[in-house]
Each structure stands twice: as structure tokens, then as C-alpha cells.
Protein backbone atom coordinates (compact mmCIF):
# COMPACT_ATOMS: atom_id res chain seq x y z
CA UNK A 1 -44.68 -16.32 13.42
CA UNK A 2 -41.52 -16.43 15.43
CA UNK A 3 -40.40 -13.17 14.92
CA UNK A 4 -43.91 -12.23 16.68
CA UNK A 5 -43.04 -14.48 19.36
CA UNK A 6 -39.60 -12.65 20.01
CA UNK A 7 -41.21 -9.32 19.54
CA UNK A 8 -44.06 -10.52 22.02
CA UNK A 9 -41.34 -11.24 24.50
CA UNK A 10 -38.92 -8.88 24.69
CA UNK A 11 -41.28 -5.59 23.94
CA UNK A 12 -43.00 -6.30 28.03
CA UNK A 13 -39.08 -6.82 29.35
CA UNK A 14 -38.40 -3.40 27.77
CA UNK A 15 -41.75 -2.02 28.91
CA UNK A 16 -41.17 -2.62 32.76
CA UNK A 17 -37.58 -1.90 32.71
CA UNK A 18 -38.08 1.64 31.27
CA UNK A 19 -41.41 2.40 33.46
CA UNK A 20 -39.91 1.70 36.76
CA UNK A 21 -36.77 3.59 36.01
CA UNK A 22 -35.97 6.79 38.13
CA UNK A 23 -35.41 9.53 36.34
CA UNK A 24 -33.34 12.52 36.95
CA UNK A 25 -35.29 16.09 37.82
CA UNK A 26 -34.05 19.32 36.90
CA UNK A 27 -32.48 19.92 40.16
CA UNK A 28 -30.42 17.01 39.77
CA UNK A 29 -26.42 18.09 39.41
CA UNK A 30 -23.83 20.42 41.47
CA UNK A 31 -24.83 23.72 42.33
CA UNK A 32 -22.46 26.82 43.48
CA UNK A 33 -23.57 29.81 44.85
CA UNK A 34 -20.97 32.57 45.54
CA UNK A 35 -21.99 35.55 47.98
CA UNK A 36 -19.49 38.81 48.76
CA UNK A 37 -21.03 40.22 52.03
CA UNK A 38 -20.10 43.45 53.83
CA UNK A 39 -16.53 44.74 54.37
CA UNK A 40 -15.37 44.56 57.87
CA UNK A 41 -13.58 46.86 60.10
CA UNK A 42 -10.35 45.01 59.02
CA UNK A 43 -11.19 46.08 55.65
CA UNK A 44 -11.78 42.03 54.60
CA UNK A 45 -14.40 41.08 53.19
CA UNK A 46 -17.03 38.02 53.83
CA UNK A 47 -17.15 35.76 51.50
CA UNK A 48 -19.64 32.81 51.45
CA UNK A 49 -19.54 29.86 48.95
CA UNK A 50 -22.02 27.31 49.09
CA UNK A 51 -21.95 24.08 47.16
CA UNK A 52 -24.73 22.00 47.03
CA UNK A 53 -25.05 18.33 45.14
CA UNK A 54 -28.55 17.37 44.48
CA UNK A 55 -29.15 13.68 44.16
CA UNK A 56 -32.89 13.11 44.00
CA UNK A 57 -31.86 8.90 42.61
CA UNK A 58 -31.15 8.21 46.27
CA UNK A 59 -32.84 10.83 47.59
CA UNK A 60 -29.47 12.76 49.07
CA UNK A 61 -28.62 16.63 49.08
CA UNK A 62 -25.14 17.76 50.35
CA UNK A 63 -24.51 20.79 51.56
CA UNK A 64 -21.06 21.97 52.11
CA UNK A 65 -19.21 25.47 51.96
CA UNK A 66 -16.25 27.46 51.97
CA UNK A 67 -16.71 31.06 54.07
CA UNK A 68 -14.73 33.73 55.88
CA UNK A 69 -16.21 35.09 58.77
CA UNK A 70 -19.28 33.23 58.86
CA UNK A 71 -20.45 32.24 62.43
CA UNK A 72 -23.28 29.82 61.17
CA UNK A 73 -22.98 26.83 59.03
CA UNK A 74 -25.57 24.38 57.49
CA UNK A 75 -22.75 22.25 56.09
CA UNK A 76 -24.03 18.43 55.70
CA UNK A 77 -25.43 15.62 54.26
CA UNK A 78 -29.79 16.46 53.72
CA UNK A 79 -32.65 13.68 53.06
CA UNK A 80 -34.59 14.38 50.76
CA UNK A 81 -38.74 14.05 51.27
């Protein structure tokens, strides 16, 4: 009988702990994306890298990114909804 009483105790502590837990989604992690654009009349070549970590636990995205010749930048820190 007291094992049952343990068992009856600790099995709804585990319970609520595991179903209030967030849990990570497949787009969860550190992304890169790597982009070779058109060759210039300096015969350079853009290059865009864009790094993006994906933190849906506190609901954060950051956006940041290494270019040459790129006039427009979305670099910083996203909400996530």
C-alpha cells in the first residue's frame, strides 16, 4: 500500500511538469543561407550571407548578415507571433 501511495504522488508531479513544458519546433536552431549575386562592373561579386537563430522557447528570431554591396539590410533581433 505505500508503494501506491508514492506512485499516486509522484506520477501527477511528473504529469504537469511534462504537459506544460515547451517544446522545441522544427525551426528551432541556426540557419545560414549563402547567396552569390551578379558580378559588378568592378568584376566583384555580391555576396549575401544571412544567419538567422530561431528561438521559438522565448519567442526570439535574430537576423544578422554578412554582405558586399548590399544597400538594404534586415539585420536584427524579430518577435515572434
Amino acid at each position: 500500500m505505500g508503494d501506491f501511495i508514492k506512485y499516486l504522488f509522484i506520477f501527477p508531479c511528473l504529469w504537469s511538469a511534462n504537459s506544460f513544458a515547451i517544446t522545441q519546433t522544427q525551426w528551432d536552431g541556426n540557419f545560414r543561407v549563402e547567396e552569390l549575386g551578379e558580378q559588378l562592373n568592378d568584376r566583384s561579386q555580391v555576396f549575401l550571407q544571412y544567419n538567422l537563430k530561431i528561438d521559438s522557447k522565448n519567442n526570439r528570431a535574430s537576423l544578422s548578415m554578412t554582405t558586399w554591396h548590399a544597400g538594404i539590410t534586415c539585420i536584427g533581433d524579430y518577435s515572434l507571433k
